[in-house]
Protein backbone atom coordinates (compact mmCIF):
# COMPACT_ATOMS: atom_id res chain seq x y z
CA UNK A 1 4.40 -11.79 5.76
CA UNK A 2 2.67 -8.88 4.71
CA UNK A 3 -0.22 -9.11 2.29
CA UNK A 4 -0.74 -5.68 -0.14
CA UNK A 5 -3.76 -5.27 -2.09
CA UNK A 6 -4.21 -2.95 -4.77
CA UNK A 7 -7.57 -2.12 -5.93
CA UNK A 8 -9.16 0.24 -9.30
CA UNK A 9 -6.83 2.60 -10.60
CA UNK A 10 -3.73 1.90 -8.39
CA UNK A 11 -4.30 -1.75 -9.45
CA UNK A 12 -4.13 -1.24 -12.94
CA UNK A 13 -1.55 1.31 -12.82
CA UNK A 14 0.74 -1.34 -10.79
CA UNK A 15 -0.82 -4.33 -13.13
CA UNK A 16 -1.74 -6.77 -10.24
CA UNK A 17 -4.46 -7.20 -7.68
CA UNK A 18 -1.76 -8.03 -4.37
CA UNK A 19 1.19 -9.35 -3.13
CA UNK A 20 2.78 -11.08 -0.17
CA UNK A 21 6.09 -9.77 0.92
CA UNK A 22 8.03 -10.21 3.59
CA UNK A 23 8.61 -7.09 6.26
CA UNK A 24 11.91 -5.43 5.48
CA UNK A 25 13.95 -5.34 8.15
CA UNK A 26 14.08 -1.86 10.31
CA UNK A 27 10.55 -1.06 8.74
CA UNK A 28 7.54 -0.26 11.31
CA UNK A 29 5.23 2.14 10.18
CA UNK A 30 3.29 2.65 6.78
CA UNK A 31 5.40 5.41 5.30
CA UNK A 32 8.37 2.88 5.38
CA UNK A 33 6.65 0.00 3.54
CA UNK A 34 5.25 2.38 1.19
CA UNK A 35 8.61 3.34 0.43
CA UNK A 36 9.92 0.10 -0.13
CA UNK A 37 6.90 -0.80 -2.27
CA UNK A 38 7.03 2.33 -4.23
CA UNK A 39 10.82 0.80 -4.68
CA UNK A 40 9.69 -1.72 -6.83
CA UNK A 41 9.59 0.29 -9.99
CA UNK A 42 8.37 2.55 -11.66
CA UNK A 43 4.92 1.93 -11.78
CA UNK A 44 4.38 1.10 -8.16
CA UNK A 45 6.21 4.53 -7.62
CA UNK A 46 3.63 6.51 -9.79
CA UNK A 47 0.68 5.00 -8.53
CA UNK A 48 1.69 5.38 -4.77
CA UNK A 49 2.65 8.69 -4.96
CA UNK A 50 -0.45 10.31 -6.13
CA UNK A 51 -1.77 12.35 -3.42
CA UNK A 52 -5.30 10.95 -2.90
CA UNK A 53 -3.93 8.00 -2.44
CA UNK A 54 -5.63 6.08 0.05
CA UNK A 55 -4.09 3.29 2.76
CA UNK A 56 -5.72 1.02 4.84
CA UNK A 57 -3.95 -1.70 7.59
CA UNK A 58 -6.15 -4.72 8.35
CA UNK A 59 -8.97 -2.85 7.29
CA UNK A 60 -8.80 0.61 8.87
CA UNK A 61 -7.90 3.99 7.10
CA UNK A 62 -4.15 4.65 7.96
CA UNK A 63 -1.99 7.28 7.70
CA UNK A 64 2.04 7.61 7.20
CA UNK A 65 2.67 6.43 10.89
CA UNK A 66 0.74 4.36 11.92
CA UNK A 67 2.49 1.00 12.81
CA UNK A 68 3.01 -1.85 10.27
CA UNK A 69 3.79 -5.51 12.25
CA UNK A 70 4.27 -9.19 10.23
CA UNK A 71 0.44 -10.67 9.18
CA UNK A 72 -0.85 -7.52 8.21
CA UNK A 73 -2.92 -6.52 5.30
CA UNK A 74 -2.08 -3.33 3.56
CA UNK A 75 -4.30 -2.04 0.97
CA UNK A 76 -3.92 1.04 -1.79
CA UNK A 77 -6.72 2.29 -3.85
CA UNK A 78 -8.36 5.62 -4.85
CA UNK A 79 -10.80 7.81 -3.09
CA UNK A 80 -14.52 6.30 -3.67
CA UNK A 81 -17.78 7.86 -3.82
CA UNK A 82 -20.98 6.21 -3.86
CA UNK A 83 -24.29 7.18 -4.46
């Protein structure tokens, strides 16, 4: 099981906080899930495919390849600034 969290914008765009979904078969890296997230409809598909799009696996900034295994913990959300 893979939990997905969405957080500020990309969580309102896609209207929930998370999700737990099951690894699709043949999927191992982020761009894959992403894909099959983004697969969801239409509104996951906008939100994920801004650029500045951010992704995170179990707490560490990711990019398209890095690897995705069951009882990870994907997360989307915006660039942040703080001050």
């Amino acid at each position: 099981m893979i939990k997905v969290l969405f957080f500020a914008r990309v969580r309102d765009q896609v209207g929930c906080a998370g999700l737990d979904m099951e690894l699709p078969a043949g999927v191992s890296d982020v761009a894959g899930f992403t894909a099959t997230v983004k697969a969801m409809g239409a509104a996951f598909e906008q939100a994920l495919s801004e650029p500045n799009v951010l992704i995170a696996v179990n707490q560490e900034m990711a990019n398209s390849q890095m690897t995705v295994e069951d009882g990870d913990e994907i997360a989307y959300f915006p660039p942040v600034t703080g001050g």
